[in-house]
Protein backbone atom coordinates (compact mmCIF):
# COMPACT_ATOMS: atom_id res chain seq x y z
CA UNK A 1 0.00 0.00 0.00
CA UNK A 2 1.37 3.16 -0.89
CA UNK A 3 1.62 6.29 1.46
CA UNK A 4 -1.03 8.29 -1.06
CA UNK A 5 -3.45 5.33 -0.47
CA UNK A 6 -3.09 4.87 3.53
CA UNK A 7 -3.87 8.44 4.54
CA UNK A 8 -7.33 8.65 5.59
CA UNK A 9 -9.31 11.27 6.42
CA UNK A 10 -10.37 10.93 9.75
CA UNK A 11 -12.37 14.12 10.24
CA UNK A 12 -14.92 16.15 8.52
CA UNK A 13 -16.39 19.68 8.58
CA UNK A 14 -17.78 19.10 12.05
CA UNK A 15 -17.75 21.04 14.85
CA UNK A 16 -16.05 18.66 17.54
CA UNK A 17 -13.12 18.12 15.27
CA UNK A 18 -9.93 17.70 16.27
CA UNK A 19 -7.60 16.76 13.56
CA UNK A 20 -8.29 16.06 9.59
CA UNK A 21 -4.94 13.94 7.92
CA UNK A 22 -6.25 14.35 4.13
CA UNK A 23 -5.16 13.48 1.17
CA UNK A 24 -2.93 16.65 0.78
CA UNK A 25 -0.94 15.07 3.59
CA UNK A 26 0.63 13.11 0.71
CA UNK A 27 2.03 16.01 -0.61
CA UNK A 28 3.97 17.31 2.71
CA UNK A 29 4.81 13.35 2.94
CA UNK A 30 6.80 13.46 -0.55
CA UNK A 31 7.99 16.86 -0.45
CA UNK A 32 11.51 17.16 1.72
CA UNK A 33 12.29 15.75 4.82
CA UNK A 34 13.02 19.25 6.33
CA UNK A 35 9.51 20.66 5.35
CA UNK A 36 8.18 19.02 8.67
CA UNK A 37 11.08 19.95 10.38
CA UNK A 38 10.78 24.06 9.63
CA UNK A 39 6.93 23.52 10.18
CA UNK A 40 7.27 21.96 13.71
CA UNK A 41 5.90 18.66 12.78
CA UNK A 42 6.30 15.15 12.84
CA UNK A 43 9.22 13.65 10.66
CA UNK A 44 6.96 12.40 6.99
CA UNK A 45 7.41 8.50 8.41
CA UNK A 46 5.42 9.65 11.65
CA UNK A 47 3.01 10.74 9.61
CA UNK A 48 2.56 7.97 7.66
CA UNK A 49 2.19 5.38 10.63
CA UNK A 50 -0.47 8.28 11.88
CA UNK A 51 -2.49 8.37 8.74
CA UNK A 52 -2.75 4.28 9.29
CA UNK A 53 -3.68 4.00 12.77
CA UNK A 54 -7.29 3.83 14.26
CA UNK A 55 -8.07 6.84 16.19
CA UNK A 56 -8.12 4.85 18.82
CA UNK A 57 -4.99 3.66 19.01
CA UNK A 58 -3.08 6.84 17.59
CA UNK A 59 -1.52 7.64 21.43
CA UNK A 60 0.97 5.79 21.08
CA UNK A 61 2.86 7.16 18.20
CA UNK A 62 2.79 10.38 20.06
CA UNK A 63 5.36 11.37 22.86
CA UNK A 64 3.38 10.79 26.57
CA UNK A 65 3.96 11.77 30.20
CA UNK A 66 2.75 9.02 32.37
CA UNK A 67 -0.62 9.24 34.74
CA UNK A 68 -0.09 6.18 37.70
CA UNK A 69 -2.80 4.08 38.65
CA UNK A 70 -4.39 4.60 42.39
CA UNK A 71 -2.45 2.95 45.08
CA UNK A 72 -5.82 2.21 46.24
CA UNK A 73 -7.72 1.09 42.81
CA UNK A 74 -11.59 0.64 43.58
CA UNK A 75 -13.19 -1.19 41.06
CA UNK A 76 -16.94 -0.68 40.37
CA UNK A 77 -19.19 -3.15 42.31
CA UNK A 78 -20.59 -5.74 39.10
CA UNK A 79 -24.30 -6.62 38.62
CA UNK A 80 -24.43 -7.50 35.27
CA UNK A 81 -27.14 -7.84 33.41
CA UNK A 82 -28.30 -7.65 29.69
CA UNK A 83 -29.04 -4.38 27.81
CA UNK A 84 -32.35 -3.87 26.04
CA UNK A 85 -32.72 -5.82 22.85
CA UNK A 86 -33.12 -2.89 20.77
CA UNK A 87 -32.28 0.89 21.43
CA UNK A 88 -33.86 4.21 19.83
CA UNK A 89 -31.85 4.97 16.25
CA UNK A 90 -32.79 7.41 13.81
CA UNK A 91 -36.44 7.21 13.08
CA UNK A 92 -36.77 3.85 14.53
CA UNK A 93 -34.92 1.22 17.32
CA UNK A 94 -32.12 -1.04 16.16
CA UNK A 95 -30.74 -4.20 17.64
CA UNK A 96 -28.54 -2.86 20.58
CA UNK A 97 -25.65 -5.22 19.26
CA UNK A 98 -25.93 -3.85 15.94
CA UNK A 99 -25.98 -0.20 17.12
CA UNK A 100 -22.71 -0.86 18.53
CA UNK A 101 -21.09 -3.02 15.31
CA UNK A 102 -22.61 -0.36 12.84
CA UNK A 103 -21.33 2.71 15.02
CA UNK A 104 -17.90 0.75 14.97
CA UNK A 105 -17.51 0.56 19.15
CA UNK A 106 -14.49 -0.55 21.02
CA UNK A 107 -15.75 -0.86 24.52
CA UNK A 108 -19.26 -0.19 25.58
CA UNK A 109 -19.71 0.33 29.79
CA UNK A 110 -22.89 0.95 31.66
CA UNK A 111 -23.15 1.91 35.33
CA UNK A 112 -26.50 2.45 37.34
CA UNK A 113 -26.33 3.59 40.58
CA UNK A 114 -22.43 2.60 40.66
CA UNK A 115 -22.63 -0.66 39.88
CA UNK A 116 -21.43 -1.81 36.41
CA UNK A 117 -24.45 -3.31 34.97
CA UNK A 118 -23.03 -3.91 31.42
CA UNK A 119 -19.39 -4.49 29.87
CA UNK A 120 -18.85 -4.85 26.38
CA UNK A 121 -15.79 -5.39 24.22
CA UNK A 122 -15.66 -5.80 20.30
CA UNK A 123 -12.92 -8.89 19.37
CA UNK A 124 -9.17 -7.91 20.65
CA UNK A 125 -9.79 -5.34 23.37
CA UNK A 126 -10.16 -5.85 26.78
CA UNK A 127 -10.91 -4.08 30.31
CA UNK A 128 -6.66 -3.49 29.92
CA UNK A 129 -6.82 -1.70 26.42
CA UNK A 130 -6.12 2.03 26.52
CA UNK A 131 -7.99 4.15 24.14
CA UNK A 132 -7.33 7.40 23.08
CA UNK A 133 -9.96 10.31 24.50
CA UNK A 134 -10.14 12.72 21.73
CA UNK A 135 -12.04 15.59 22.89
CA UNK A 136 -13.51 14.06 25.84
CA UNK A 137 -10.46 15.13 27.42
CA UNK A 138 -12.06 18.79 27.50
CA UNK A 139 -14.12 17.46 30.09
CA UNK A 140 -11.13 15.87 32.41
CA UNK A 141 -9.77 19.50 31.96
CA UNK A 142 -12.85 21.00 32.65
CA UNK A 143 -12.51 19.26 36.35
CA UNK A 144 -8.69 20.30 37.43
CA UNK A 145 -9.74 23.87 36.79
CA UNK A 146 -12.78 23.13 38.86
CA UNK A 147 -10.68 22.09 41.79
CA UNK A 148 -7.81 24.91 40.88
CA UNK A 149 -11.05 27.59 41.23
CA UNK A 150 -11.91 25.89 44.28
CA UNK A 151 -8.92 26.41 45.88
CA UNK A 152 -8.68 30.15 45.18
CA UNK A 153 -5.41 29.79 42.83
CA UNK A 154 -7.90 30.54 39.92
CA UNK A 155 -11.09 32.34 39.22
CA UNK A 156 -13.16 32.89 36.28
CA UNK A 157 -12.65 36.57 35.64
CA UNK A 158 -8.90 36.16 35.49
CA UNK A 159 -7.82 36.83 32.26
CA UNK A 160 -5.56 34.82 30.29
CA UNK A 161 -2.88 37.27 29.59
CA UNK A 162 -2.44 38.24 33.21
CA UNK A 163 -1.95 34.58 33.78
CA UNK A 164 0.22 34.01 30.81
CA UNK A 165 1.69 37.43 30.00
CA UNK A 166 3.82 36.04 27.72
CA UNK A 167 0.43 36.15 24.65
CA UNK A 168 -0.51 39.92 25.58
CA UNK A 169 -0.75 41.65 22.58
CA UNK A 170 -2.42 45.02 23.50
CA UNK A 171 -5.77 44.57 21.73
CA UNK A 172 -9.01 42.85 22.14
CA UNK A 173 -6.84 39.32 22.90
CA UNK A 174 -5.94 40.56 26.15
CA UNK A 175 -9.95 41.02 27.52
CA UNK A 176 -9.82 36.71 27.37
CA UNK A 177 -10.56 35.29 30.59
CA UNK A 178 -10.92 31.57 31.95
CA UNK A 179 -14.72 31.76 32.08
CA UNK A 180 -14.34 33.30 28.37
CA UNK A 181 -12.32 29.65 27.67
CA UNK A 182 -14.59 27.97 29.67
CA UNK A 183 -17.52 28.41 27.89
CA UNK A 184 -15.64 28.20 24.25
CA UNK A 185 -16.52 31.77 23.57
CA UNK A 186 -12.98 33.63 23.54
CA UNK A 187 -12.75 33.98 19.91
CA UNK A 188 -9.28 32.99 19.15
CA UNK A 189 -9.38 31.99 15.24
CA UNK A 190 -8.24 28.66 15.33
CA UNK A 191 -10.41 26.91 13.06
CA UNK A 192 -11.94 23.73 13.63
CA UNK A 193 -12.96 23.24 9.96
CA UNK A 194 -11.92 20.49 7.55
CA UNK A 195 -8.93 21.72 5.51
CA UNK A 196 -7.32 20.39 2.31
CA UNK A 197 -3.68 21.29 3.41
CA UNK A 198 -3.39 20.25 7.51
CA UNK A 199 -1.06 23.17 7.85
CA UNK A 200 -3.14 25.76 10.15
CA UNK A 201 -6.04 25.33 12.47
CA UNK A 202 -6.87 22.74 14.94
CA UNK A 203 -5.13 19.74 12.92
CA UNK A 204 -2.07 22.17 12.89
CA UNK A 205 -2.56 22.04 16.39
CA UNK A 206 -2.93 18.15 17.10
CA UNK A 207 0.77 17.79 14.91
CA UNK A 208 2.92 20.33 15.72
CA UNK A 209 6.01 19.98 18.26
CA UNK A 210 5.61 23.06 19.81
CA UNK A 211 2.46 23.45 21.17
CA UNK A 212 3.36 27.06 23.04
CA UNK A 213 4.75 28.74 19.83
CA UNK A 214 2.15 27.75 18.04
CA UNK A 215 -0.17 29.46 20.77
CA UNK A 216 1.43 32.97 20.26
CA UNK A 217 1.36 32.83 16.14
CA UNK A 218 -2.58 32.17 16.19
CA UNK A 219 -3.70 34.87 18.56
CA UNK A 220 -6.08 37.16 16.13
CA UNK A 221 -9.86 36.96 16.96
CA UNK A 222 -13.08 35.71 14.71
CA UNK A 223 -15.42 37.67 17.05
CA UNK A 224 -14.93 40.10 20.39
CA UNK A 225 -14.28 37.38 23.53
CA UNK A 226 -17.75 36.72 25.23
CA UNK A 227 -19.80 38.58 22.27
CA UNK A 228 -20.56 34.45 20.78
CA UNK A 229 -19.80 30.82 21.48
CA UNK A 230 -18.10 28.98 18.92
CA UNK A 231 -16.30 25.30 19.71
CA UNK A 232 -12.48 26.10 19.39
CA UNK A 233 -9.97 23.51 21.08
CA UNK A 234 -7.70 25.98 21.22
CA UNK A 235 -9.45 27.22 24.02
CA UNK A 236 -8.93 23.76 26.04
CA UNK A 237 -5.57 23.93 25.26
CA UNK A 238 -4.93 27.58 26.50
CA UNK A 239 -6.61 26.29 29.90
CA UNK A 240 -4.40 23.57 30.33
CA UNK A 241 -1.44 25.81 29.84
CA UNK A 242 -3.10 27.89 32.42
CA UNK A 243 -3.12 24.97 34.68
CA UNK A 244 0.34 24.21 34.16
CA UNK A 245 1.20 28.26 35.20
CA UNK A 246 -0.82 28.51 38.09
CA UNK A 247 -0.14 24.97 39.58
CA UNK A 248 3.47 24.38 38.90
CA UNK A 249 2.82 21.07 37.93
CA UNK A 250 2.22 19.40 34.64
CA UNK A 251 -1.24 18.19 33.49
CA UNK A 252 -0.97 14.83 33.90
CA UNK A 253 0.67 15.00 37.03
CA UNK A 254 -2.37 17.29 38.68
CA UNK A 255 -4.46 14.76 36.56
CA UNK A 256 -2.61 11.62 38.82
CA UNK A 257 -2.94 13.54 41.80
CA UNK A 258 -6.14 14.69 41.59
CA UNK A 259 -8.54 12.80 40.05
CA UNK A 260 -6.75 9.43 39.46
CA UNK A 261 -5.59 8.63 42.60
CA UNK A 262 -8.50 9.77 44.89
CA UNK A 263 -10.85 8.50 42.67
CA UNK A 264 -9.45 4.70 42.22
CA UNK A 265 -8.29 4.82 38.82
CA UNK A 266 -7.18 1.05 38.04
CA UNK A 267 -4.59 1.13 35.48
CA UNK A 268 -1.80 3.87 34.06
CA UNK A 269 -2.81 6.06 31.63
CA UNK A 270 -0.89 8.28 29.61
CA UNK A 271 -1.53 11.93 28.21
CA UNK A 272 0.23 12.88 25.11
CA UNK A 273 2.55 15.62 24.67
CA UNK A 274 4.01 18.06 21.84
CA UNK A 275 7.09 16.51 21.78
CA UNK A 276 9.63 14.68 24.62
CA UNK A 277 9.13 16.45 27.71
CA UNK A 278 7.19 19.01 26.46
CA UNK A 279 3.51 20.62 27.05
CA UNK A 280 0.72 18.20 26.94
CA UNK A 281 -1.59 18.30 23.69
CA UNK A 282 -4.59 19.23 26.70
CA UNK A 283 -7.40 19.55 24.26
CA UNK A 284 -7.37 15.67 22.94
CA UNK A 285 -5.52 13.41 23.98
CA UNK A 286 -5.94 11.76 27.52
CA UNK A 287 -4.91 7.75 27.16
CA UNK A 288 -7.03 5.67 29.27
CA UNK A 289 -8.82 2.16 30.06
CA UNK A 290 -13.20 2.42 29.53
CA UNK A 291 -13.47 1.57 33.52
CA UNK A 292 -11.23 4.64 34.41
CA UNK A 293 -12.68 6.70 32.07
CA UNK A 294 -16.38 5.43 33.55
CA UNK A 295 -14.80 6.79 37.29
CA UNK A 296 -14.46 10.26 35.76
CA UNK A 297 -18.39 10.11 34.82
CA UNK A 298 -19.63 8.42 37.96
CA UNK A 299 -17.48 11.05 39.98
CA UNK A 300 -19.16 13.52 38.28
CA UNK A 301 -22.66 12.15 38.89
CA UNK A 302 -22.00 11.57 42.30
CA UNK A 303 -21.21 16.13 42.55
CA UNK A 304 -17.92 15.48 42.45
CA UNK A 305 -17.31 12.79 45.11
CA UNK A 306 -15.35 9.63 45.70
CA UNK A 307 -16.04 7.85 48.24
CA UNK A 308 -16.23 9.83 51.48
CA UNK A 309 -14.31 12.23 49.90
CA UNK A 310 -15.35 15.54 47.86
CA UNK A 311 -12.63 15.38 44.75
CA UNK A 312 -14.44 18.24 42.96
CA UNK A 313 -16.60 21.12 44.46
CA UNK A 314 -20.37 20.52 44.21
CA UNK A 315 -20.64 24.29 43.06
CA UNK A 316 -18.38 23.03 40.42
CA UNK A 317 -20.59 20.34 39.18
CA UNK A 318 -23.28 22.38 39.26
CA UNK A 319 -21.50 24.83 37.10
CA UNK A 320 -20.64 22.38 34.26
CA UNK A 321 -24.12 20.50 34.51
CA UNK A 322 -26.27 23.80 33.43
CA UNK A 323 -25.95 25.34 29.74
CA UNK A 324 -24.00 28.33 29.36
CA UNK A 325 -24.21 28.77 25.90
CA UNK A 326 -25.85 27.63 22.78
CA UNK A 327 -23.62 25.98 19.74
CA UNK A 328 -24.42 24.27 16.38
CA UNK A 329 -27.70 22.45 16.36
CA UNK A 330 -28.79 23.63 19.30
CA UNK A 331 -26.34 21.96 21.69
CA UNK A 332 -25.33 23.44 24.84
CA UNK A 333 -22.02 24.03 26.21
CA UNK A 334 -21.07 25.00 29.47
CA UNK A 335 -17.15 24.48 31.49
CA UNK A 336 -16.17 21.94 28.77
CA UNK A 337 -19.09 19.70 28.90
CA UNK A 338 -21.94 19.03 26.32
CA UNK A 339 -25.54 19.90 26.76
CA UNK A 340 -27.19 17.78 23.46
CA UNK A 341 -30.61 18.70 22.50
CA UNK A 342 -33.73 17.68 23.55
CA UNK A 343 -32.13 17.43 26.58
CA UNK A 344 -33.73 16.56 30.14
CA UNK A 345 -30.62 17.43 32.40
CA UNK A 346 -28.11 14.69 31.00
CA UNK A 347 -24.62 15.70 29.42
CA UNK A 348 -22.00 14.15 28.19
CA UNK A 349 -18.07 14.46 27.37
CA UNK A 350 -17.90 13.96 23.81
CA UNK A 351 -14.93 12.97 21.14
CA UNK A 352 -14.74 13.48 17.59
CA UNK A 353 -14.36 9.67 17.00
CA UNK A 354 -17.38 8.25 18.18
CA UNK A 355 -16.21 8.61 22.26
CA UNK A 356 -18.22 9.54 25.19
CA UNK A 357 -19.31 9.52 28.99
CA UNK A 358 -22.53 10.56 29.19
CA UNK A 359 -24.25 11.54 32.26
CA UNK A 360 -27.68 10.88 33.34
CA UNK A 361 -28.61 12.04 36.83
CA UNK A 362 -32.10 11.43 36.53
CA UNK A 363 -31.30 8.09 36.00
CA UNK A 364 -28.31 7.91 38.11
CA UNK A 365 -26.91 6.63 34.77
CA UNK A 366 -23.15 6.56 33.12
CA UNK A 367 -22.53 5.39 29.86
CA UNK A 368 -18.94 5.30 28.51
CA UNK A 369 -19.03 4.59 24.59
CA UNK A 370 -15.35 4.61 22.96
CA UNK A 371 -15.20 4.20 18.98
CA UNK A 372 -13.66 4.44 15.81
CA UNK A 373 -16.63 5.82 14.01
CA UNK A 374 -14.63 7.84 11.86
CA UNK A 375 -16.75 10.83 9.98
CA UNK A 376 -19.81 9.15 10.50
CA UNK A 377 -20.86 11.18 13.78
CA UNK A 378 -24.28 10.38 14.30
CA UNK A 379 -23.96 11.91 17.73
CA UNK A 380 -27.11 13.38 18.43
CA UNK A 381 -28.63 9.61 17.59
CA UNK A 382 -25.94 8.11 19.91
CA UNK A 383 -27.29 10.21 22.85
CA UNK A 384 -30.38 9.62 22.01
CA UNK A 385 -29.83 5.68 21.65
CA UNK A 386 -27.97 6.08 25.21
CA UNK A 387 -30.96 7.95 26.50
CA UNK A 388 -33.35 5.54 25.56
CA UNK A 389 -31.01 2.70 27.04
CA UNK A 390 -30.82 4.95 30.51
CA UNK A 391 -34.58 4.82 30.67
CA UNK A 392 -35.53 1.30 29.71
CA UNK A 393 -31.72 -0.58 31.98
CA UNK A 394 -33.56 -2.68 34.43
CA UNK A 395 -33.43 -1.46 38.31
């Protein structure tokens, strides 16, 4: 197979996109070795093993700073039991183990009331396998600055460039603040858009080796910050940088400390970074088993807590669990977290390649659903199809 035939495209013109590797990748690929090199970016055979990897799986060609497991792993309580025959799809129901072949699933978890009622895994992955996050990383974000707020060494109304001084630039860039990034309405022109040459936007983003100069060269403004919402990872990745400022400590490492180990996480994970020892890639790319990533969603359905102990502020919770803003199709956004609509007070961390956790409260419901679905979203019929699952899961 030659390079020109194993690119894929692995994103369209979506909203929740994170990273398109198109046919124009070729190009760069053939062109000289030091083109990637003067352009920040991966040598042309990194690119090639990229453009032939499942989404999935595509952590581990990247450079990763490591996340420990808890030293005291707490492993859901198990009553199994089978999932409705059929679940709501489209303008019909499908069989539920068709939903998840046809939607091209990797591990399918359900909990009710903390117990994990379902576990599902499609031929050679297991409880062990770590799958990449894609955008439901946002989410995991979302939490740290919860607990950084929480703690006084952030607040909403700080502003970005008083917290990384470095990006002031003496216009309307410099009125950005955290609840601006939040809430994905800062403006910052990063495009999330499908493009035929990966050289700018948000799949400039997700390749380049150096994540904080590529920060201060895309720092002009679609719209005045808080004036709109529009979905922009670059304003995830801004917050993580933030995170790294006002904490002294890198992502993963508040990630380990914070949420992993007081939560139970069971295995390692990793989160990927812009090159060796450098600034994790915040927006995206969190590395993790289905069961760990079903802790963050059960923490957050149980208002933050773990055990007998409060990991995130319930005001926190209650922040990211009511709208803030409106996006495309009528989806609400608020601290990192989706609002899909039609909705009755669930929400759900969401990934460009087919990955969620979806929250129910009503139901006292988590549903982690990790994919390689590729272009075909689908993902207001996936929340609907986990919806309809939340409501008709035996008690």
């Amino acid at each position: 197979m030659t390079p020109s035939s194993s690119l894929r495209v692995f994103l369209g013109r979506h909203r929740r996109a994170v990273i398109a590797v198109p046919t124009a990748l070729t190009v760069l690929i053939a062109g000289c070795w030091a083109a990637t090199t003067v352009l920040s970016l991966p040598s042309p055979f990194s690119l090639i093993r990229l453009a032939d990897t499942p989404p999935s799986q595509q952590g581990a060609l990247f450079p990763a700073r490591n996340v420990d497991a808890s030293t005291k792993p707490a492993p859901a309580q198990k009553a199994l039991q089978a999932l409705p025959a059929t679940v709501a799809w489209k303008d019909g129901r499908k069989d539920t183990r068709q939903f998840l072949t046809d939607t091209h699933t990797n591990a399918f978890l359900v909990l009710r009331d903390g117990q994990l009622t379902h576990e599902w895994y499609r031929d050679g992955v297991d409880a062990q396998t770590r799958h990449a996050s894609w955008s439901t990383a946002k989410s995991v974000i979302s939490l740290l600055i919860g607990q950084s707020i929480a703690e006084g060494r952030l607040h909403e109304d700080d502003l970005l460039v008083d917290l990384l001084p470095e990006l002031k630039k003496g216009d309307a860039y410099d009125r950005i603040s955290v609840r601006h990034l939040l809430d994905m309405s800062s403006g910052i022109d990063v495009s999330e858009e499908y493009s035929r040459i990966p050289l700018s936007g948000t799949p400039r983003m997700y390749l380049t080796t150096d994540l904080p100069n590529f920060i201060k060269d895309n720092r002009t403004l679609r719209f005045t910050p808080g004036s709109a919402s529009d979905y922009r990872s670059v304003d995830t990745q801004l917050l993580g940088q933030i995170l790294h400022r006002v904490e002294g400590k890198s992502v993963a490492a508040l990630l380990q400390e914070r949420l992993w180990q007081p939560m139970g996480a069971e295995a390692d994970a990793t989160w990927n970074l812009d090159s060796e020892g450098g600034v994790e890639k915040s927006f995206c790319c969190l590395n993790a088993t289905a069961r760990d990533f079903a802790k963050i969603g059960q923490l957050v359905l149980d208002n933050g807590r773990a055990g007998d102990r409060q990991v995130v502020s319930k005001a926190w919770i209650d922040r990211l669990s009511a709208p803030a803003a409106t996006m495309a199709d009528g989806w609400g956004y608020s601290a990192q977290w989706w609002h899909p609509s039609g909705a009755t007070g669930d929400f759900s961390a969401v990934g460009i390649h087919g990955q969620y956790i979806y929250v129910n409260p009503a139901k006292r419901t988590v549903i982690v659903k990790l994919s390689d679905h590729g272009t075909q979203q689908d993902e207001q019929e996936t929340i609907d199809a986990m919806r309809d699952l939340s409501q008709n899961l035996h008690h």
